[in-house]
N, C-alpha and C. Protein backbone atom coordinates (compact mmCIF):
# COMPACT_ATOMS: atom_id res chain seq x y z
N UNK A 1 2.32 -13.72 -27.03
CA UNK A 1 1.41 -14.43 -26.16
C UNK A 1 2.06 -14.60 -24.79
N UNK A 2 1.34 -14.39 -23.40
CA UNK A 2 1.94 -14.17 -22.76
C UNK A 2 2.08 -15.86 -22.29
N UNK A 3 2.90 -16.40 -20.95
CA UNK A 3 3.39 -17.80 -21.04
C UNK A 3 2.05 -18.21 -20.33
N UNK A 4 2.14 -19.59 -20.31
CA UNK A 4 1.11 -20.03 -19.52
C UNK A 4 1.48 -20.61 -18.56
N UNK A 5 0.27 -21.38 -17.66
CA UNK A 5 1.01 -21.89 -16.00
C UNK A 5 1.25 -23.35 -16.61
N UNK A 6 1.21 -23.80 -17.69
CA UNK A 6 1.34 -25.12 -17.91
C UNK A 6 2.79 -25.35 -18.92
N UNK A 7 3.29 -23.96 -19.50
CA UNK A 7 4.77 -24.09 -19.96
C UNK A 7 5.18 -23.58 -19.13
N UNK A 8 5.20 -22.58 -17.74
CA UNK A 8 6.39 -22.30 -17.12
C UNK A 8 6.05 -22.80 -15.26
N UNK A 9 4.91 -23.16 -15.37
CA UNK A 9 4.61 -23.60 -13.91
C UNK A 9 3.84 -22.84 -13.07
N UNK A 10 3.92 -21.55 -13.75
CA UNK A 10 3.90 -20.13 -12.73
C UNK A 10 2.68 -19.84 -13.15
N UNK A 11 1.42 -19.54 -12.33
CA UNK A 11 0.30 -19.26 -12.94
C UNK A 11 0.12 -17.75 -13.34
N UNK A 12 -0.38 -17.16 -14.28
CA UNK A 12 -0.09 -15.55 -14.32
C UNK A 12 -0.25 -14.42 -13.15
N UNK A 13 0.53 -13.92 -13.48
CA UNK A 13 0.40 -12.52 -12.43
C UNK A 13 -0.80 -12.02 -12.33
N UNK A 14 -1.64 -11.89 -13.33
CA UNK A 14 -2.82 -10.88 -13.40
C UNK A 14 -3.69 -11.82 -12.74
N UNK A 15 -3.73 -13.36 -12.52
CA UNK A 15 -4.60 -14.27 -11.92
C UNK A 15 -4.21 -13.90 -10.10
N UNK A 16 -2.91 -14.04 -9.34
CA UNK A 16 -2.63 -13.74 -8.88
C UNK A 16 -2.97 -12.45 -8.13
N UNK A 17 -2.66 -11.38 -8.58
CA UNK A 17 -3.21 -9.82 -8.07
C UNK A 17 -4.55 -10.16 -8.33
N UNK A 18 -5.30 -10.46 -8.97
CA UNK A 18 -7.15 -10.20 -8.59
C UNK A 18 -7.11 -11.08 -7.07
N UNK A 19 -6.25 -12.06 -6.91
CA UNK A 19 -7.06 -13.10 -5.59
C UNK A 19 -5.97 -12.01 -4.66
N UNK A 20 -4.74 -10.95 -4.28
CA UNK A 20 -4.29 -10.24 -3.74
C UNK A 20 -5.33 -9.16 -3.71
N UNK A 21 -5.98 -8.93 -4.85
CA UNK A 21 -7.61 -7.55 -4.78
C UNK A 21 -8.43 -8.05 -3.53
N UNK A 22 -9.11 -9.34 -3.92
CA UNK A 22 -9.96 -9.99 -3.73
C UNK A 22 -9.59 -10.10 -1.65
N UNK A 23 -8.62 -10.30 -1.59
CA UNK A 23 -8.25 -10.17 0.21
C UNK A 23 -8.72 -9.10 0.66
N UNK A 24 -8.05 -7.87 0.23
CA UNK A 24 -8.10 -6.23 0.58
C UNK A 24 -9.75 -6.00 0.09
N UNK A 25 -10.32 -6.32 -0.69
CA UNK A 25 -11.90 -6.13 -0.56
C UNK A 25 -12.36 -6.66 0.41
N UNK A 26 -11.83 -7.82 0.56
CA UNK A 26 -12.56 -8.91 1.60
C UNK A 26 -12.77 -8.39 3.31
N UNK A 27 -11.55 -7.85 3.17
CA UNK A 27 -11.49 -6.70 4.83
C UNK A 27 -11.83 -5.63 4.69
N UNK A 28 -11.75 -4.82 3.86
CA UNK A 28 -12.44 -3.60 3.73
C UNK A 28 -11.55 -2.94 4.91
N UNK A 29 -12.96 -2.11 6.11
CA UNK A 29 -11.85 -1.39 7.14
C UNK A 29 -11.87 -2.25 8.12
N UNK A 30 -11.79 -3.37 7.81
CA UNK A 30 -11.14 -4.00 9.29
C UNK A 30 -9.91 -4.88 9.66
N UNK A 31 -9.43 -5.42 10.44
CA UNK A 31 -7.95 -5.56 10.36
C UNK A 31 -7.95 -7.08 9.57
N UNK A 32 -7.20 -7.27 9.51
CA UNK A 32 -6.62 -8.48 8.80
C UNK A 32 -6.55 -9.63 9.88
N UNK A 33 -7.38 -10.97 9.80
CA UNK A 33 -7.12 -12.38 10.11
C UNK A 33 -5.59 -12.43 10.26
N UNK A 34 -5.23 -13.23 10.78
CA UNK A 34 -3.60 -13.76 10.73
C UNK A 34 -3.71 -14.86 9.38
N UNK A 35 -5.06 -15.28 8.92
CA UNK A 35 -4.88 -16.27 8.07
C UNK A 35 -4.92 -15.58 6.68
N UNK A 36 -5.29 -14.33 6.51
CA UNK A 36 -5.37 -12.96 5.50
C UNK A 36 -3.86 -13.01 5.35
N UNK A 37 -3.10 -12.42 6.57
CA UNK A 37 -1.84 -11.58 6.25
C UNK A 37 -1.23 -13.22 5.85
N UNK A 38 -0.57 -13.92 6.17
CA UNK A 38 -0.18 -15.29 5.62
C UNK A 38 -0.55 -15.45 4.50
N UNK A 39 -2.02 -15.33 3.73
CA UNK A 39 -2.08 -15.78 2.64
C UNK A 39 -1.63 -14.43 1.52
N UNK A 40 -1.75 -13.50 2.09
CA UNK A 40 -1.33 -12.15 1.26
C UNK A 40 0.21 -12.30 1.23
N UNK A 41 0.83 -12.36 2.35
CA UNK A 41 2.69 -12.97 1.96
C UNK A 41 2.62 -13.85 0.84
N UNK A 42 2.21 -14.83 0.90
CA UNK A 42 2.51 -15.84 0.20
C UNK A 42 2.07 -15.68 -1.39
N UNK A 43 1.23 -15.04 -1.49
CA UNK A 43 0.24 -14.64 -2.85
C UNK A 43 1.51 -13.14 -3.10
N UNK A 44 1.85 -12.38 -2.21
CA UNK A 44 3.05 -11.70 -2.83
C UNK A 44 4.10 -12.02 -3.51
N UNK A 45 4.87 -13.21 -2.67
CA UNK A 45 5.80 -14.11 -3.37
C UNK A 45 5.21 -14.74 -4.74
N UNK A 46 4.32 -15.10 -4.95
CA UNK A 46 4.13 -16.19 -5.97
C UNK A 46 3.99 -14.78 -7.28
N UNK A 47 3.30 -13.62 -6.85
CA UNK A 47 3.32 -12.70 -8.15
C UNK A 47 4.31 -12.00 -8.66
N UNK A 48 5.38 -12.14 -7.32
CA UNK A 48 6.85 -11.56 -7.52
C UNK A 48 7.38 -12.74 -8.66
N UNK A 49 7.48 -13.89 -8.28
CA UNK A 49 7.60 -14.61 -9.17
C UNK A 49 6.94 -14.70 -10.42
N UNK A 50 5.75 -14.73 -10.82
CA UNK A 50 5.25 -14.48 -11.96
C UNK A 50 5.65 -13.59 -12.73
N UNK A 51 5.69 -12.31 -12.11
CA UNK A 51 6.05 -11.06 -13.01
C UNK A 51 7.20 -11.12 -13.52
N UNK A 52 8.77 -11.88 -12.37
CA UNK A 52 9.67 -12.58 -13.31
C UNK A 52 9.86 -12.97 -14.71
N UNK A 53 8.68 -14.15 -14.45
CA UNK A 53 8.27 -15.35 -15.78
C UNK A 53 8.32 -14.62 -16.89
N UNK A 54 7.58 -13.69 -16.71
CA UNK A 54 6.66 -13.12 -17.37
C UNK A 54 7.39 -12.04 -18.44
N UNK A 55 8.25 -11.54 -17.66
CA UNK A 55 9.34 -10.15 -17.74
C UNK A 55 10.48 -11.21 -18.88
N UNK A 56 11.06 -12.51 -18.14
CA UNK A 56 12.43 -13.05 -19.18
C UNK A 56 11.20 -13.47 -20.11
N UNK A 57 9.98 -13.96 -20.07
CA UNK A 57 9.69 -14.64 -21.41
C UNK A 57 9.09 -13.67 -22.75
N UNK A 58 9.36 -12.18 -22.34
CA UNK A 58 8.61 -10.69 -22.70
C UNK A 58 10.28 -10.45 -23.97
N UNK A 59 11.47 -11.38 -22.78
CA UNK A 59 12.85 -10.47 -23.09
C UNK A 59 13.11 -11.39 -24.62
């Protein structure tokens, strides 16, 4: 079972990458808001972290 956001804090990766989908649909072909690229950093970090979680609680 994979962990949840309420035993490790970290909400899942796969929740994560759909709202990282969900940006890049959202612009399609046009450039990116400054409030896009900010929230896409930050939504990178948090899935880098997840996939962590995810990876030692797999090990």
């Amino acid at each position: 079972m994979p962990p949840t956001f309420a035993s490790t804090g970290v909400r899942p990766a796969a929740v994560i990458n759909e709202q990282i989908r969900a940006i890049v649909r959202g612009a399609r072909s046009r450039r990116w808001t400054q409030a896009e690229r900010t929230l896409y950093g930050l939504l990178l970090v948090e899935w880098e972290t997840a996939r962590r979680a995810e990876i030692v609680e797999a090990a």
